[in-house]
Protein backbone atom coordinates (compact mmCIF):
# COMPACT_ATOMS: atom_id res chain seq x y z
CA UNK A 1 6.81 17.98 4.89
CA UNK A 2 8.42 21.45 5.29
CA UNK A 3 12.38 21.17 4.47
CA UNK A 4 14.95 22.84 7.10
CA UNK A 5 16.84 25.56 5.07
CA UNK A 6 20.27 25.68 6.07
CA UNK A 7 21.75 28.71 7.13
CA UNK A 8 24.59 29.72 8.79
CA UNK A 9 24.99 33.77 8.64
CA UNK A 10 22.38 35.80 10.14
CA UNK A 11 21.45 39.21 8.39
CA UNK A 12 23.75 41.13 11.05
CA UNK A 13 26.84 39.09 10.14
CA UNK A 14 26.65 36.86 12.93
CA UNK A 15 27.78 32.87 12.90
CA UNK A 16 25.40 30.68 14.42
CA UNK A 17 26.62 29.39 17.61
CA UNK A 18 28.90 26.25 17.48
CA UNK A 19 28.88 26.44 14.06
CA UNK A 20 33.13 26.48 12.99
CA UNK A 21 33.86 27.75 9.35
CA UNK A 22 35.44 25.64 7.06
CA UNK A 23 36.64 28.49 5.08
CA UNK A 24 40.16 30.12 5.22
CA UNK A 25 39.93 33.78 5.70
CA UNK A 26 42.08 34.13 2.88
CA UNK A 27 39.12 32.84 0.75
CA UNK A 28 36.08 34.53 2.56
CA UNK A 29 38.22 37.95 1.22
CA UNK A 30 38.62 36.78 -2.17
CA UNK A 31 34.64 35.85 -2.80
CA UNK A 32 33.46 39.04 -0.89
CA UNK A 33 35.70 40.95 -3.65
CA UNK A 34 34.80 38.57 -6.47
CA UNK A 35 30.78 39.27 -5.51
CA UNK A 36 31.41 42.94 -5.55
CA UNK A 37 32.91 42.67 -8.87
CA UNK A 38 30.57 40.97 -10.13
CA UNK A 39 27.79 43.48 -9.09
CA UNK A 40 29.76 45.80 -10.39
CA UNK A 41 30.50 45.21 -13.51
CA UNK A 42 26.58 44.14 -13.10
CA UNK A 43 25.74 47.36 -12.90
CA UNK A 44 27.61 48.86 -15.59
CA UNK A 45 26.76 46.75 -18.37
CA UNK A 46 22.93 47.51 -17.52
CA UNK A 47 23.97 51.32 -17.99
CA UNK A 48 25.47 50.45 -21.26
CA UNK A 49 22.42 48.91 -22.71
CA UNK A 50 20.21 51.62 -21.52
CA UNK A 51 22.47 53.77 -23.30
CA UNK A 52 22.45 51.70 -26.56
CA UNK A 53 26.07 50.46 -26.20
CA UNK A 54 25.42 47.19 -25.87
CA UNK A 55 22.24 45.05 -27.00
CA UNK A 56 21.47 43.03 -24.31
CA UNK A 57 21.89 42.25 -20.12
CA UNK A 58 21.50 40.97 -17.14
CA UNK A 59 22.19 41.05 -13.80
CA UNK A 60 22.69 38.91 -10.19
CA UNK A 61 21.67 41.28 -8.07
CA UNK A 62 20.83 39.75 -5.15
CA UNK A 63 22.48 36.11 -6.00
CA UNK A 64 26.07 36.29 -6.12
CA UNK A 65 26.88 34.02 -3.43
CA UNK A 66 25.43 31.42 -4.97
CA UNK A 67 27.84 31.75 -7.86
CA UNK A 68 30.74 32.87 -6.05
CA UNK A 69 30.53 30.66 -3.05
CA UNK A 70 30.00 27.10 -4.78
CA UNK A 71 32.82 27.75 -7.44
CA UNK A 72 34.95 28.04 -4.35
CA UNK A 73 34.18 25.41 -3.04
CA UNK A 74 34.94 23.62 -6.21
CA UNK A 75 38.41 22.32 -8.28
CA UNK A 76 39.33 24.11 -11.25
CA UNK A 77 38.93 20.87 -12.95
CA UNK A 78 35.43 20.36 -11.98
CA UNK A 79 32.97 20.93 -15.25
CA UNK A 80 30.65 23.98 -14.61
CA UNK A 81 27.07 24.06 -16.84
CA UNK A 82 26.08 27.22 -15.86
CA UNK A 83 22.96 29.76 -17.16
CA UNK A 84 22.92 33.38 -17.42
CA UNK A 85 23.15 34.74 -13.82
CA UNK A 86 26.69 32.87 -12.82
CA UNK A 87 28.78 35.43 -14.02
CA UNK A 88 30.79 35.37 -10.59
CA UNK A 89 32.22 31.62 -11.63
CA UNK A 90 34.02 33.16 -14.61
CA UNK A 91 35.29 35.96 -11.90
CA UNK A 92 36.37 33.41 -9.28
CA UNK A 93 38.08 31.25 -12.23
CA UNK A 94 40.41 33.79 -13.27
CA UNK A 95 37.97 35.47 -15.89
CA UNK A 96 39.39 39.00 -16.22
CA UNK A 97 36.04 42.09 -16.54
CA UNK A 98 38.42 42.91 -20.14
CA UNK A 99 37.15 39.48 -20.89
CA UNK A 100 33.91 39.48 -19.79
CA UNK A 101 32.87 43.03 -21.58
CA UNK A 102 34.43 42.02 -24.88
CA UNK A 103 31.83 39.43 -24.77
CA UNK A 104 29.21 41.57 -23.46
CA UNK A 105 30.31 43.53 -26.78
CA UNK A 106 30.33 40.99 -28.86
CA UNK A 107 33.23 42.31 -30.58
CA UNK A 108 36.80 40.69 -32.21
CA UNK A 109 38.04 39.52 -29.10
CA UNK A 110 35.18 38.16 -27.34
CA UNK A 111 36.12 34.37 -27.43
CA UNK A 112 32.91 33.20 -29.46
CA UNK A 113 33.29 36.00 -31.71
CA UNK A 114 30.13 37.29 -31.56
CA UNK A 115 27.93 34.61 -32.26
CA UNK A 116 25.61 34.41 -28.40
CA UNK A 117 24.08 36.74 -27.02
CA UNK A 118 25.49 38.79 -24.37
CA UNK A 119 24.96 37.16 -20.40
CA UNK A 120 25.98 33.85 -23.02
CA UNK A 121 29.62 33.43 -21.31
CA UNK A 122 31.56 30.52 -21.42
CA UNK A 123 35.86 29.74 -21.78
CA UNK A 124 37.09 26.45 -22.55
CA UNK A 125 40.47 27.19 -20.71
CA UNK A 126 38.17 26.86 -17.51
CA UNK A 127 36.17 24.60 -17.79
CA UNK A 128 33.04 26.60 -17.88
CA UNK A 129 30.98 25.26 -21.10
CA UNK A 130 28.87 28.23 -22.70
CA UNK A 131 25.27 29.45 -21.84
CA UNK A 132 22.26 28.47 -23.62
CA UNK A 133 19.43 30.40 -23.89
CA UNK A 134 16.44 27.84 -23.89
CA UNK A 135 15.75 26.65 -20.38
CA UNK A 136 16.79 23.67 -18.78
CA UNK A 137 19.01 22.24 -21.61
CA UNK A 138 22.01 21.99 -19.47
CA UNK A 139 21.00 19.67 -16.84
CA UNK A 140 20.83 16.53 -19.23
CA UNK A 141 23.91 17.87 -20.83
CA UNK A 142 25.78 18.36 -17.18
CA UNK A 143 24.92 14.48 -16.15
CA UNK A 144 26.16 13.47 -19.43
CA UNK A 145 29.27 14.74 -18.68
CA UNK A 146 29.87 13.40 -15.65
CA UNK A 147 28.58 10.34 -16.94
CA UNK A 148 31.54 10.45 -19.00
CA UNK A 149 33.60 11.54 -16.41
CA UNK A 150 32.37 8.21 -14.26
CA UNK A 151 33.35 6.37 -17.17
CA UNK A 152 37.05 7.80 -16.94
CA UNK A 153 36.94 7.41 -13.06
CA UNK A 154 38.14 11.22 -12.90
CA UNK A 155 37.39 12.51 -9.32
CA UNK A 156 35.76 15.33 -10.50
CA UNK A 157 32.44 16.81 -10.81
CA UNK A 158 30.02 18.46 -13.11
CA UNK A 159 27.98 21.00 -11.55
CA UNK A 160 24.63 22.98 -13.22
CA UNK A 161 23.48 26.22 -12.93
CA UNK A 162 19.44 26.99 -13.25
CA UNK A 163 16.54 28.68 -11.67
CA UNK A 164 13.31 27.32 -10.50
CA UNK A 165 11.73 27.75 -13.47
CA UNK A 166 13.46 24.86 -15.17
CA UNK A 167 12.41 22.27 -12.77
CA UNK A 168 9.30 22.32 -14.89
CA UNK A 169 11.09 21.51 -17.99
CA UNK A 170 11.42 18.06 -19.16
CA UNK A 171 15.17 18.37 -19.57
CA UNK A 172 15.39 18.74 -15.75
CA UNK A 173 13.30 15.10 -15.12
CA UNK A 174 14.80 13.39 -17.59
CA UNK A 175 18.40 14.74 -16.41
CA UNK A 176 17.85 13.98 -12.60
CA UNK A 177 16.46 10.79 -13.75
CA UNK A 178 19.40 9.43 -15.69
CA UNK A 179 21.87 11.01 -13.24
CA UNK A 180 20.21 9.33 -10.08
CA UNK A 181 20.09 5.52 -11.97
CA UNK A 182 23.96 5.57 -13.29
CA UNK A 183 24.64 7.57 -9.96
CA UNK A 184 27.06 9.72 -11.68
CA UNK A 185 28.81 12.87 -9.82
CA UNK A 186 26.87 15.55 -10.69
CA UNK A 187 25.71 18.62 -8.55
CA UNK A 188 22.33 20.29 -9.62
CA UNK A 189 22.29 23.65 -8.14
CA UNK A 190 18.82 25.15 -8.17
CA UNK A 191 18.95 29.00 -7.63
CA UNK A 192 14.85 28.98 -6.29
CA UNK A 193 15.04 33.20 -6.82
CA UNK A 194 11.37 33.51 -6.51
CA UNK A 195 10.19 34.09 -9.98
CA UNK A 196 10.70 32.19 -13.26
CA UNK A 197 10.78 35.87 -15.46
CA UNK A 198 7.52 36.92 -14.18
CA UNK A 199 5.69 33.46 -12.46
CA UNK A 200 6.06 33.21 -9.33
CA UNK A 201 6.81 30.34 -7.52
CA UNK A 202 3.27 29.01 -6.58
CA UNK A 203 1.94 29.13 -9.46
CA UNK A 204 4.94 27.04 -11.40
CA UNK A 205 4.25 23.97 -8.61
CA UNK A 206 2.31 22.73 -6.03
CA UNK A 207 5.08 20.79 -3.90
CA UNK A 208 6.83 22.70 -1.11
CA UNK A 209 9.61 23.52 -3.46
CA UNK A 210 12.49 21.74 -5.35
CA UNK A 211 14.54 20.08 -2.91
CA UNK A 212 11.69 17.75 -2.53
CA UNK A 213 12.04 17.22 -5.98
CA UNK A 214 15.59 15.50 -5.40
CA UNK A 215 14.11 13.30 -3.05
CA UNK A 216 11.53 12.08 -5.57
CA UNK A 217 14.44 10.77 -8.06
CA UNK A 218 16.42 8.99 -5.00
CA UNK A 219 18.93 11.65 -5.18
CA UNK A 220 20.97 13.34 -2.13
CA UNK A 221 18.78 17.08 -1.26
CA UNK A 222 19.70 19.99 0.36
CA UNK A 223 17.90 23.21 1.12
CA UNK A 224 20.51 25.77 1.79
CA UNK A 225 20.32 30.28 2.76
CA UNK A 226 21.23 31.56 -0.88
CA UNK A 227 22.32 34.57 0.36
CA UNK A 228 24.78 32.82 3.22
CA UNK A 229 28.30 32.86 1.84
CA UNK A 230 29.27 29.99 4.28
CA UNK A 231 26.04 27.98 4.32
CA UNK A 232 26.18 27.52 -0.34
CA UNK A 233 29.98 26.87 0.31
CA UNK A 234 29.63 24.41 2.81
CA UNK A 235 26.86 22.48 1.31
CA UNK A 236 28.44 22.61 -2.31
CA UNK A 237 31.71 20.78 -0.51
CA UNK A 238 30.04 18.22 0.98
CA UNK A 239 27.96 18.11 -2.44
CA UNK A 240 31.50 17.58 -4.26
CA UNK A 241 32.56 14.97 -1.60
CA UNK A 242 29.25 13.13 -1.59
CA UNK A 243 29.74 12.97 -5.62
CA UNK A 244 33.82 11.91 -6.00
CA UNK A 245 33.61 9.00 -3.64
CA UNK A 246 30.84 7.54 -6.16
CA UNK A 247 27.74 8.25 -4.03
CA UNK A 248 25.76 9.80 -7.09
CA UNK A 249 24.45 12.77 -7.88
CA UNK A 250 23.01 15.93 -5.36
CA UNK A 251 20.31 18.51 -5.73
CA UNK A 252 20.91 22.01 -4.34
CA UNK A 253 18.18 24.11 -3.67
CA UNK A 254 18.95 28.06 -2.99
CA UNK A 255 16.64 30.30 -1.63
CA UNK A 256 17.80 33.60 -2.55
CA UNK A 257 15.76 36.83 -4.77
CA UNK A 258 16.09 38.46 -8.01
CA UNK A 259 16.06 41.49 -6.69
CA UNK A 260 16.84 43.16 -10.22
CA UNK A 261 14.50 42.95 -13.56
CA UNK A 262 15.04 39.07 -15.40
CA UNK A 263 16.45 41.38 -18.13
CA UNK A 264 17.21 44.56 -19.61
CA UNK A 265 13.95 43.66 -21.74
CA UNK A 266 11.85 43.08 -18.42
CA UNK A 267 9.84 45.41 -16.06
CA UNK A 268 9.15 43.76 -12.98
CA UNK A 269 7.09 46.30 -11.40
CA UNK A 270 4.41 44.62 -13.29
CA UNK A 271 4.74 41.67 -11.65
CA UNK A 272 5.73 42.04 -7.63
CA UNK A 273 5.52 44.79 -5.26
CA UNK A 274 8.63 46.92 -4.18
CA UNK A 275 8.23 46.09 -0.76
CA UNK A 276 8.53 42.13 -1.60
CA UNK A 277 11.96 43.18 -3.36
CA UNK A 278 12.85 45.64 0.43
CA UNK A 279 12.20 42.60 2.31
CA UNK A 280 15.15 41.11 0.90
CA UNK A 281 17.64 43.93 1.07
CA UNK A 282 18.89 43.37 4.53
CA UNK A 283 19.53 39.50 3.18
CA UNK A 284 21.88 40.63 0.61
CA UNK A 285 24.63 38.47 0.33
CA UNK A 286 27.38 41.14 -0.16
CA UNK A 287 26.46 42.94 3.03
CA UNK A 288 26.12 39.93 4.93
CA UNK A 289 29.43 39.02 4.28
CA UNK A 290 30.74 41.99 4.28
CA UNK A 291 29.81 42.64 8.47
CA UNK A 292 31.10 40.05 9.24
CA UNK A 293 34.35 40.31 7.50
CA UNK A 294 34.16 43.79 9.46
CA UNK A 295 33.62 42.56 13.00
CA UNK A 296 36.55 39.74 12.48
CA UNK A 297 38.37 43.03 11.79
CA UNK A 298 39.31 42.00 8.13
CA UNK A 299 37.86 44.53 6.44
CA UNK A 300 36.91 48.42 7.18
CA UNK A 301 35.45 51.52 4.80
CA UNK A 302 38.89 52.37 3.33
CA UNK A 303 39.78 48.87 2.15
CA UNK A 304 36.02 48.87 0.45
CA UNK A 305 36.71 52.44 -1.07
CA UNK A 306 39.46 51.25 -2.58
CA UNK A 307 38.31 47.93 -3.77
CA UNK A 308 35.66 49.60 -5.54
CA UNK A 309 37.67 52.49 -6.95
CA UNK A 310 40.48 49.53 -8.38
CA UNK A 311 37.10 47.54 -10.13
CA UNK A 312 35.87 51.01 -11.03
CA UNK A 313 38.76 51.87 -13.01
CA UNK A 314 39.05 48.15 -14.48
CA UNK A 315 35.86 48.53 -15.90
CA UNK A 316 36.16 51.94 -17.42
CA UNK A 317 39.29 51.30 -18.91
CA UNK A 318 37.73 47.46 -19.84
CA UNK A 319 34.50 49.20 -22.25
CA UNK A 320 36.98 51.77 -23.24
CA UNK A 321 39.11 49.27 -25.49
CA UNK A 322 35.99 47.75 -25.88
CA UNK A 323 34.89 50.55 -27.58
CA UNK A 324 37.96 50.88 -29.90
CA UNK A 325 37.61 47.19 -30.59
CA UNK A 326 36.43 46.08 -34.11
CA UNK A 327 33.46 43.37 -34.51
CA UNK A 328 34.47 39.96 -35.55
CA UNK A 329 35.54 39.40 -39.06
CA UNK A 330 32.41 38.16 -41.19
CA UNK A 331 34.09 34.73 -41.93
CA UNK A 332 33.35 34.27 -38.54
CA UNK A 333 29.81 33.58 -39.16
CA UNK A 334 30.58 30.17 -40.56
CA UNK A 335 33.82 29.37 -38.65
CA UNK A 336 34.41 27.03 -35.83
CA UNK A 337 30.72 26.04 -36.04
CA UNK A 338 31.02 23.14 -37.76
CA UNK A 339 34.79 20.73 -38.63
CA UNK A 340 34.43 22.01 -42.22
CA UNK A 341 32.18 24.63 -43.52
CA UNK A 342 29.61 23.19 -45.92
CA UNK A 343 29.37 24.18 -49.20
CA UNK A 344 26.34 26.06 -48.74
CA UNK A 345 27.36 27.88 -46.31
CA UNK A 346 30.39 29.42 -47.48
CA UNK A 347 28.52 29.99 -50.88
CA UNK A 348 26.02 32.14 -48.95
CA UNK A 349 29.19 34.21 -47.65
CA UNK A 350 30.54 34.56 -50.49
CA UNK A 351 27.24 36.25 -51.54
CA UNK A 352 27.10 38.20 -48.53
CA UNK A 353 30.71 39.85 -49.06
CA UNK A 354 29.90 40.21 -52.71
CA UNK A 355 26.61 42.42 -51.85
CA UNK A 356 28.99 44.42 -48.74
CA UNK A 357 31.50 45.13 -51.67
CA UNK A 358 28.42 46.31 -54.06
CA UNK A 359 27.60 48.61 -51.54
């Protein structure tokens, strides 16, 4: 059976009619500038690798409400799993773009020192546990932890980040699976972009898509406009409710589009047309939002001028201390990976520094 998408937002900025927001304007102004920094600072680490800068990156283009949107709709106290393309939590958290390019860097004061791979964000201090690069390992991990978090009878939540592709992972059976039989409150929030790297979506299943998925495990499913600020807000709050008052876990399922490569190491001209990747333009989140932030009269060309000139500057001034900043210290290798480094390990250093010094 073919599942309703919700949607909210129409591609000319236009609320569906009787439809009443149940977001502050105040907030709707924040995530439109949170999205655009994202995008931008997006943009500007892609530059950087082309230019040999940095090693590695990747970018949302196309998907920040999905990021930005549920994490507003979220408490700060809520556990967030998420996978490469969410840098727009860390943004809405409080995440600074000094931060985020120091990691992006990799350099002394990137807070894992180093040691993941650019796109591989994560901060304890929010509440936003680190990326990992294989697929689908975080949705087993996420209902753990709110497993856990049942156990304490914290109202909270744990919410995961992934793409479509990981739905045909194990991790992401065996996750819903134990989630939907302790009913614990966790969100699963699917970002269905189209293509997992370059397979597209009918060739990874032969259901209708993933919310149907949800259904399957006996677990609460919603099919919800990606690229609709209001619609992935709405639906991630009544996700969270759904979840605190003991009701068990949800499945989110957002249709939105890559529209940029899966990676600086990806050319996805081999893969789609360019006019699949034009149809999508005009669904862009950031515009979207932004017209209608424009006809409620809360926003104009100056106030976006300026916006990006003031995340402009951030950023340039952000990769310049970058720049200046010196990698981690080698002891950092072995440190704060395990309670106590093993012997082995720290004789390997030692023969390391001894071979540096030699040189």
């Amino acid at each position: 059976m073919p599942i309703p998408t919700i949607s909210y937002l129409n591609e000319k900025g236009e609320l569906a009619s009787g439809y009443t927001p149940q977001i502050s304007h105040e907030a709707l102004l924040r995530g439109y500038k949170v999205m655009m920094m994202t995008r931008l600072v997006d943009d500007r680490m892609i530059t950087l690798q082309r230019q040999g800068i940095i090693t590695f990156a990747m970018s949302s283009l196309g998907e920040e409400a999905c990021s930005v949107a549920s994490a507003a709709a979220l408490s700060i106290e809520d556990w967030m799993y998420p996978q490469y393309r969410e840098a727009g939590i860390m943004f809405w958290r409080g995440f600074t773009p000094q931060q985020y390019i120091h990691h992006m860097f990799g350099d002394r004061d990137d807070l894992m020192y180093g040691r993941q791979m650019p796109n591989h964000f994560g901060s304890r201090s929010i509440n936003v546990v680190t990326v990992s690069s294989p697929i689908g390992t975080k949705i087993p991990h996420a209902a753990g932890c709110a497993y856990a978090i049942k156990l304490q009878k914290e109202k909270i939540v744990a919410i995961c980040y992934f793409g479509e592709g990981a739905t045909s992972e194990g991790d992401f059976h065996a996750g819903l699976n134990f989630a939907a039989v302790r009913k614990v409150p966790t969100i699963f929030f699917c970002r269905n972009n189209g293509y997992a790297i370059s397979t597209p979506c009918c060739r990874q299943f032969a259901c209708e898509g993933i919310a149907s998925k949800g259904e399957g495990y006996g677990i609460e499913a919603f099919r919800v406009d990606g690229n609709d600020f209001f619609a992935v807000h709405d639906i991630v709050a009544k996700a969270r409710q759904h979840c605190v008052e003991g009701k068990g876990p949800v499945l989110i399922e957002a249709m939105t589009f890559r529209r940029g490569a899966h990676s600086t190491s990806d050319d996805p001209s081999q893969y789609r047309l360019d006019d699949e990747v034009k149809q999508w333009e005009a669904k862009d989140p950031i515009l979207r939002l932004r017209l209608y932030l424009e006809k409620q009269g809360l926003w104009d060309k100056q106030k976006e001028q300026q916006l990006i000139n003031e995340v402009t500057e951030s950023i340039n001034q952000a990769i310049a201390k970058a720049k200046e900043t010196p990698l981690p210290p080698i002891e950092m290798m072995i440190e704060h990976v395990y309670f106590e480094a093993p012997a082995k390990l720290k004789e390997q250093l030692h023969e390391i520094k001894k071979v540096s010094l030699d040189d």
